[in-house]
C-alpha atoms as a PDB file:
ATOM      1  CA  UNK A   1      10.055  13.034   0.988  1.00  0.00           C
ATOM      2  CA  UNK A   2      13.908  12.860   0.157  1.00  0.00           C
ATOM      3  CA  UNK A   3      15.032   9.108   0.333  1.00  0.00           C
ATOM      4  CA  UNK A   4      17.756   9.863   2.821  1.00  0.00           C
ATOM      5  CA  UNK A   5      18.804   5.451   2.674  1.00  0.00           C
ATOM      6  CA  UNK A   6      17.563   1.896   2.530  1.00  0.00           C
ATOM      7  CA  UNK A   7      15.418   1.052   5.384  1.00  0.00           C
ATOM      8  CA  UNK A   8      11.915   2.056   4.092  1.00  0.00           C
ATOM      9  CA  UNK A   9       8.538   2.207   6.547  1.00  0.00           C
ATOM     10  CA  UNK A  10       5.326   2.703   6.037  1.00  0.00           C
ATOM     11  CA  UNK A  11       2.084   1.139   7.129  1.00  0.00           C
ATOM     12  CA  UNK A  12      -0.138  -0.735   4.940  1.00  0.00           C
ATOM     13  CA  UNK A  13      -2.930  -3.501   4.635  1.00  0.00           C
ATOM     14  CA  UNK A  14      -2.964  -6.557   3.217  1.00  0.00           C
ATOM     15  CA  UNK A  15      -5.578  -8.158   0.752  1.00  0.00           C
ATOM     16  CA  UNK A  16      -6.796 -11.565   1.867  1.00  0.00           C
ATOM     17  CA  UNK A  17      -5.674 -14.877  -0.187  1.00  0.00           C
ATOM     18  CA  UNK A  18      -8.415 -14.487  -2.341  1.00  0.00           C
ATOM     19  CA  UNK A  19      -8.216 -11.072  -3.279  1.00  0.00           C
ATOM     20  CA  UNK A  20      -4.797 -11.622  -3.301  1.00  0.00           C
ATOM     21  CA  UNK A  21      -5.168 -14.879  -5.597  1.00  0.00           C
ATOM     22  CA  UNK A  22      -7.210 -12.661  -8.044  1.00  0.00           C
ATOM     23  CA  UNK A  23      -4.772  -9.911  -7.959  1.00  0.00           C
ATOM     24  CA  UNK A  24      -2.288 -11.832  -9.338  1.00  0.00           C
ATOM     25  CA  UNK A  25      -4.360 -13.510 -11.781  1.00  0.00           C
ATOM     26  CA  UNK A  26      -5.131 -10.056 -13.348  1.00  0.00           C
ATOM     27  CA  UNK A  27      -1.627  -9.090 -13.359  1.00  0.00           C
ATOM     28  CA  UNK A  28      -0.676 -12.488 -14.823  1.00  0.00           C
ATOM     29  CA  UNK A  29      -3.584 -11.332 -18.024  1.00  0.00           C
ATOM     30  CA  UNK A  30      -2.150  -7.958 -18.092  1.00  0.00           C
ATOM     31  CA  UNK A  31       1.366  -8.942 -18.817  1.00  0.00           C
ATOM     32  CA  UNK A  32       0.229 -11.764 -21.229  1.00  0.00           C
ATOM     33  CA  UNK A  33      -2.016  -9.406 -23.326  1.00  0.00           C
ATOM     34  CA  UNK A  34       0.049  -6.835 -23.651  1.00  0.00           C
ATOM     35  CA  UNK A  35       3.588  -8.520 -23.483  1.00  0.00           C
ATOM     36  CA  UNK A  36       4.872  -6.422 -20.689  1.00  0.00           C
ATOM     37  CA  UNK A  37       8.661  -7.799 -19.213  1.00  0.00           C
ATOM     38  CA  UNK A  38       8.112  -6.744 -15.876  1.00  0.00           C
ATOM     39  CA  UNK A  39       7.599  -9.285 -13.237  1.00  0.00           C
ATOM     40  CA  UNK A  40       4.816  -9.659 -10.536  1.00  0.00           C
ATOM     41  CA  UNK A  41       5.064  -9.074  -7.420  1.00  0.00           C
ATOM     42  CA  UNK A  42       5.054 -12.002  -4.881  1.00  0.00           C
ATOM     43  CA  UNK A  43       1.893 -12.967  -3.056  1.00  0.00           C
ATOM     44  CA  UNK A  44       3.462 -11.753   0.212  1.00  0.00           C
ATOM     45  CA  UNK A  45       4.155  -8.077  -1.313  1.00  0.00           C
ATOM     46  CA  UNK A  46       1.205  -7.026  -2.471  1.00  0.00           C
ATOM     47  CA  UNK A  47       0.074  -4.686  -0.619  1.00  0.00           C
ATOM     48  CA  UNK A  48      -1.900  -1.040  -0.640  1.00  0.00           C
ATOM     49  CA  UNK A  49       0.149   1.634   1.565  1.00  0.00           C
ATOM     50  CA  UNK A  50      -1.566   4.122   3.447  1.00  0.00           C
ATOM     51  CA  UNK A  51       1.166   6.115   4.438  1.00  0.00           C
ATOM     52  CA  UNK A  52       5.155   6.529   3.598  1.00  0.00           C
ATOM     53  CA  UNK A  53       7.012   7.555   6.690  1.00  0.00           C
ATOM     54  CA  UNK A  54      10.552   7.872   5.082  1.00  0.00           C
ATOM     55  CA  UNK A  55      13.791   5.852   4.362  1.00  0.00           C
ATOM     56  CA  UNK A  56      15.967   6.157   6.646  1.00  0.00           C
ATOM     57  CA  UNK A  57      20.030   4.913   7.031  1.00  0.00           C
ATOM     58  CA  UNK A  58      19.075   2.402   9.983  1.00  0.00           C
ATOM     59  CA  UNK A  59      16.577   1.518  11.936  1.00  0.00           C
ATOM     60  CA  UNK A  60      14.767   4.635  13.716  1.00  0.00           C
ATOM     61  CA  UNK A  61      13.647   2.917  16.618  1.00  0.00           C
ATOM     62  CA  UNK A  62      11.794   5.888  17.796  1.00  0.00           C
ATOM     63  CA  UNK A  63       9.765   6.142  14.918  1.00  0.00           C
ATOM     64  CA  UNK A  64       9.350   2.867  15.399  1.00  0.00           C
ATOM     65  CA  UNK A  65       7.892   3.040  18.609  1.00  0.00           C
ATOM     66  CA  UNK A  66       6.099   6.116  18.215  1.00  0.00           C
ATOM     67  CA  UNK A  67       4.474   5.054  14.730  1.00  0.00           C
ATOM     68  CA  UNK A  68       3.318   1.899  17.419  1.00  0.00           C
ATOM     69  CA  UNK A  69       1.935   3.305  20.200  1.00  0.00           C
ATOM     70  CA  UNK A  70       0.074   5.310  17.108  1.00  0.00           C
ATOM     71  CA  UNK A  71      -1.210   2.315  15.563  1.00  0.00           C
ATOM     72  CA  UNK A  72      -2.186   0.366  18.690  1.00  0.00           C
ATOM     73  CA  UNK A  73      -4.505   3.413  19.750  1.00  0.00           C
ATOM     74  CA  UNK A  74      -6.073   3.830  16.321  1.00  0.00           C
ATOM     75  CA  UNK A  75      -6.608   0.086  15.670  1.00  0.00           C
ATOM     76  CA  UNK A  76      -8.328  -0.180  18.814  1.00  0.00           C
ATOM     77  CA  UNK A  77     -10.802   2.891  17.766  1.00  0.00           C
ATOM     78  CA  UNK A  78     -11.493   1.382  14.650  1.00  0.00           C
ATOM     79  CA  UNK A  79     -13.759  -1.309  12.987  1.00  0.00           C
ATOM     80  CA  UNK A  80     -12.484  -3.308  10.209  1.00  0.00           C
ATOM     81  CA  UNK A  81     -13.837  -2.270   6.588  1.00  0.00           C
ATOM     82  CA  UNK A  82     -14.096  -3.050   3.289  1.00  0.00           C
ATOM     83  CA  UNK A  83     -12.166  -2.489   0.350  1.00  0.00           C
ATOM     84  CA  UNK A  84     -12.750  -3.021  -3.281  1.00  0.00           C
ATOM     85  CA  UNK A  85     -10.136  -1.757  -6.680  1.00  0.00           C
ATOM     86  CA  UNK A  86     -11.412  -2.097 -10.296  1.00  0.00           C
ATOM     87  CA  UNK A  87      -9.147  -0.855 -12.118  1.00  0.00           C
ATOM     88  CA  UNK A  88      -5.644  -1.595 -13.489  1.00  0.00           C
ATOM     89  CA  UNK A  89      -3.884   1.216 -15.169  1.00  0.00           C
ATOM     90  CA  UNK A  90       0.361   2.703 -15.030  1.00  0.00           C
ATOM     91  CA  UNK A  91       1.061   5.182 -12.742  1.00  0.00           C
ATOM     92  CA  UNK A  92       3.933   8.065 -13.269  1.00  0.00           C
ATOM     93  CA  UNK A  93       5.804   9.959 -15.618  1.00  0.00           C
ATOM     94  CA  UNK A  94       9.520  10.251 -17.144  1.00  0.00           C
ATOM     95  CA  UNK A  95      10.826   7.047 -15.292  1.00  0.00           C
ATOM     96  CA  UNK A  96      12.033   4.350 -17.032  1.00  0.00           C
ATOM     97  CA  UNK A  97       9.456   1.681 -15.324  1.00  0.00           C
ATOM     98  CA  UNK A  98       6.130   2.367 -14.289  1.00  0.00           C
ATOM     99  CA  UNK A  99       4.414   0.780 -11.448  1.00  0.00           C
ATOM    100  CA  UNK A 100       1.513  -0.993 -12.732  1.00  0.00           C
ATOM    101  CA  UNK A 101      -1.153  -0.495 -10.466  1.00  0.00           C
ATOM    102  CA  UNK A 102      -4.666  -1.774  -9.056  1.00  0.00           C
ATOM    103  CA  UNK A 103      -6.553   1.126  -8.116  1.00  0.00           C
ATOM    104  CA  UNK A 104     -10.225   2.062  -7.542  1.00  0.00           C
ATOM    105  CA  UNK A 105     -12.225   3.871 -10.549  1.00  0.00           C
ATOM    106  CA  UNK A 106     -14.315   6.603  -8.555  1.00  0.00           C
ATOM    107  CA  UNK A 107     -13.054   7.134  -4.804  1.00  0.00           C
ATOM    108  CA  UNK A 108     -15.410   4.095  -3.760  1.00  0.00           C
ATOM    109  CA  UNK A 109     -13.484   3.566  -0.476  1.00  0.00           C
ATOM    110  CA  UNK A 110     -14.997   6.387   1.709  1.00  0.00           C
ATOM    111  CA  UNK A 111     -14.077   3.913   4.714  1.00  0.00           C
ATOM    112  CA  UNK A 112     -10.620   3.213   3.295  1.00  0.00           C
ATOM    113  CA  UNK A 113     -10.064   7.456   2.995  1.00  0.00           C
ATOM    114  CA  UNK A 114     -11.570   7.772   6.435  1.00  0.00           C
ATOM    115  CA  UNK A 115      -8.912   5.202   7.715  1.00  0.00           C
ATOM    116  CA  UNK A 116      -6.295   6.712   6.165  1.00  0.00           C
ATOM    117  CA  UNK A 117      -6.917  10.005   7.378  1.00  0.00           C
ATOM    118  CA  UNK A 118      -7.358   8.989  10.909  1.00  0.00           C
ATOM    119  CA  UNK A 119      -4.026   7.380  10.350  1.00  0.00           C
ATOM    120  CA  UNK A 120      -1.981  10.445   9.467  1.00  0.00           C
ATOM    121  CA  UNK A 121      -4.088  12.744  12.233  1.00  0.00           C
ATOM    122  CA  UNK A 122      -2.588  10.030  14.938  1.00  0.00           C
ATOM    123  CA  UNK A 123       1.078  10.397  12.714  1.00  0.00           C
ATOM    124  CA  UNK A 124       0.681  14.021  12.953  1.00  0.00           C
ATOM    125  CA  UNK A 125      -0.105  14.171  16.780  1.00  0.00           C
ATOM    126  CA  UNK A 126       2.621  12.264  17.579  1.00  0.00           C
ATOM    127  CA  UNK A 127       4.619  14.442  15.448  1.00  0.00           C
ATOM    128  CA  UNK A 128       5.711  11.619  13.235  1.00  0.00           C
ATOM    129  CA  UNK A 129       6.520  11.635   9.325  1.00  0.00           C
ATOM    130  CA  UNK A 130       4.252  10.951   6.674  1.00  0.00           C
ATOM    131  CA  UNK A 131       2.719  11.431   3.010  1.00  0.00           C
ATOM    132  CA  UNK A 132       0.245  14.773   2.636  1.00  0.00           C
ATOM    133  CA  UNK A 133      -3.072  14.347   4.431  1.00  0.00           C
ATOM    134  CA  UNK A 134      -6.077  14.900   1.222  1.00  0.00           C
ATOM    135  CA  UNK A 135      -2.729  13.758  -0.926  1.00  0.00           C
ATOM    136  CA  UNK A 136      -4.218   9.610  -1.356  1.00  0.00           C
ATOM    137  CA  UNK A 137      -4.674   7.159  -3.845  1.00  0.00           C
ATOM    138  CA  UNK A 138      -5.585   3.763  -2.831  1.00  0.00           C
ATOM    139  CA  UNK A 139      -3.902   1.012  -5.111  1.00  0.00           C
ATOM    140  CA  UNK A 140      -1.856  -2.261  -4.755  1.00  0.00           C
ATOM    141  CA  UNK A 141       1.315  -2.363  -7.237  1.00  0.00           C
ATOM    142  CA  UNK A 142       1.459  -4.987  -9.347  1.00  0.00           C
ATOM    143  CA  UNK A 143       4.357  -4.801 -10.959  1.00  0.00           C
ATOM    144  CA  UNK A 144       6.880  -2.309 -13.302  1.00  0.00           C
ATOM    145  CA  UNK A 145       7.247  -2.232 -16.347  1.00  0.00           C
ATOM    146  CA  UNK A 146       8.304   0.864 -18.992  1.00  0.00           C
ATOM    147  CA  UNK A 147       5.024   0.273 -21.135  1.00  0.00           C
ATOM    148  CA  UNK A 148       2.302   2.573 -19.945  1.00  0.00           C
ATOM    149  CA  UNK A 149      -1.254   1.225 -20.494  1.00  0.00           C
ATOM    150  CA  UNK A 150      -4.347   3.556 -20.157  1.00  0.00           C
ATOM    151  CA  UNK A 151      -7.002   3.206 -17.174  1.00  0.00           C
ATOM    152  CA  UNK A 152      -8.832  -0.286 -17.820  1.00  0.00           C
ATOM    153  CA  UNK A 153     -11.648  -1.186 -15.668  1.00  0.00           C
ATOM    154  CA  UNK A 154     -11.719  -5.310 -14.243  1.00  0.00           C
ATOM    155  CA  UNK A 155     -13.711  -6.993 -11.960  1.00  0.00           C
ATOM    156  CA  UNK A 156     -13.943  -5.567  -8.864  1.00  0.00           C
ATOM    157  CA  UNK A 157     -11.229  -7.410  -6.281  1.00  0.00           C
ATOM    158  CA  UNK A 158     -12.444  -6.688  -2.569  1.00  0.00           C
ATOM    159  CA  UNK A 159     -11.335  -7.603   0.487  1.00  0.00           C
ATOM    160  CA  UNK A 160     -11.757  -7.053   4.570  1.00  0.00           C
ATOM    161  CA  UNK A 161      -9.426  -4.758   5.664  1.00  0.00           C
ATOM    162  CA  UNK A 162      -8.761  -6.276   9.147  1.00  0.00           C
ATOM    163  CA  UNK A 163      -5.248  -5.481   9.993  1.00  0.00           C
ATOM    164  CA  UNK A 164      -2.918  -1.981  10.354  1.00  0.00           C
ATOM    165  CA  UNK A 165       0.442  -3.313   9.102  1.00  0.00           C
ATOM    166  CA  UNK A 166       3.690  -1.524   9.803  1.00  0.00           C
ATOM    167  CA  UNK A 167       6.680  -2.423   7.504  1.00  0.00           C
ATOM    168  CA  UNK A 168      10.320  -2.158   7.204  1.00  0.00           C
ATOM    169  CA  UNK A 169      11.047  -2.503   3.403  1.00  0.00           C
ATOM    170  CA  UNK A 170      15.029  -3.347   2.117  1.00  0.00           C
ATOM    171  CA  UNK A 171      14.644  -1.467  -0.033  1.00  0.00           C
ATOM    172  CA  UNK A 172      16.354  -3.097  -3.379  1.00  0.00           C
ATOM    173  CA  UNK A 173      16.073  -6.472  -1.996  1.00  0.00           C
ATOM    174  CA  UNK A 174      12.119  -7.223  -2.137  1.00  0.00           C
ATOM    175  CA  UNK A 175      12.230  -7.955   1.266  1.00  0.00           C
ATOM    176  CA  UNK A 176       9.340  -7.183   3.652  1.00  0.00           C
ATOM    177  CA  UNK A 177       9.965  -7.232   7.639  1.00  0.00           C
ATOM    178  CA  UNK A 178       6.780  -7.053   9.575  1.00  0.00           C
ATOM    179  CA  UNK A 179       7.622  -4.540  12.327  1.00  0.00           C
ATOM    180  CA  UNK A 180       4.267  -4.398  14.083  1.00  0.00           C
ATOM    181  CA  UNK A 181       0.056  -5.834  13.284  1.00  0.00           C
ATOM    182  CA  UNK A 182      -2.789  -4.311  15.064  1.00  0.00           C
ATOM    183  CA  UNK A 183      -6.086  -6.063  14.713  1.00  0.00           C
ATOM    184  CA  UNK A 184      -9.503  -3.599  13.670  1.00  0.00           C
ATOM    185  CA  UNK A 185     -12.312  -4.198  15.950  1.00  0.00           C
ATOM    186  CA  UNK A 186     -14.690  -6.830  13.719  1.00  0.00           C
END
């Protein structure tokens, strides 16, 4: 999708504070051991996205609204679940920085996939943007960096997914707005 300006939205979940605490302990390791100069995220950014729907100029209110009314009817057909990554390793190609990531080793999320595509199926009938449908990998961003380092397996960091999360990112500015939370049923 074409960034078309600065005010970024997508939905996403948030780890826990321990997950998140552990998250940033294994990004603190991974930039000691193997010198990187990027720097972490912040607690309150780390995040896994589950769908992009665009950058826009200003603030699409209609998206807004739509992408709402979307989430409050999923949310309220859905049970929280779990989610677990055990795996750090660089994603992308030709950039000068490289996202490292968190990611899961072998698709162990079937929930997480399930949620997601439930997610874009309630995008797509309310004929709202969004990433590809099968097109998913679940990971959490831990920082950039230009050094790419191969897929390394760590302990597995889980967490209760029980929040959909839509953002508004300023973009440039690592600045998160929370535009919208629907609680999963427990």
């Amino acid at each position: 999708m074409p960034r078309k300006g600065n005010y970024r939205l997508f939905f996403a979940l948030f780890p826990d504070e321990h997950a998140t605490r552990k998250m940033l302990e294994v990004g603190a390791e991974f930039k000691s051991r193997h010198r990187l100069a990027g720097k972490l995220h912040q607690q309150n950014r780390l995040h896994l996205t589950l769908d992009h729907l665009g950058d826009f100029a200003s603030k699409p209110q209609d998206i807004v609204d739509a992408a709402s009314i979307a989430a409050s009817e999923l949310a309220a057909e859905c049970s929280s679940f779990a989610v677990s990554l055990d795996q750090v390793v660089s994603f992308g190609r030709g950039r000068d920085t490289r996202p490292l990531v968190l990611r899961d080793s072998a698709e162990g999320n079937p929930e997480l996939g399930e949620f997601r595509a439930r997610l874009w199926d309630a995008l797509a009938a309310g004929e709202l943007p969004g990433g590809t449908r099968n097109s998913f990998t679940p990971h959490v961003t831990l920082l950039y960096d230009p050094m790419v380092l191969a897929e390394e397996a760590v302990d597995a960091i889980a967490w209760q997914a029980h929040e959909l999360v839509l953002i508004h990112s300023m973009m440039k500015q690592t600045q998160y707005e929370v535009l919208g939370r629907w609680a999963l049923r427990s």
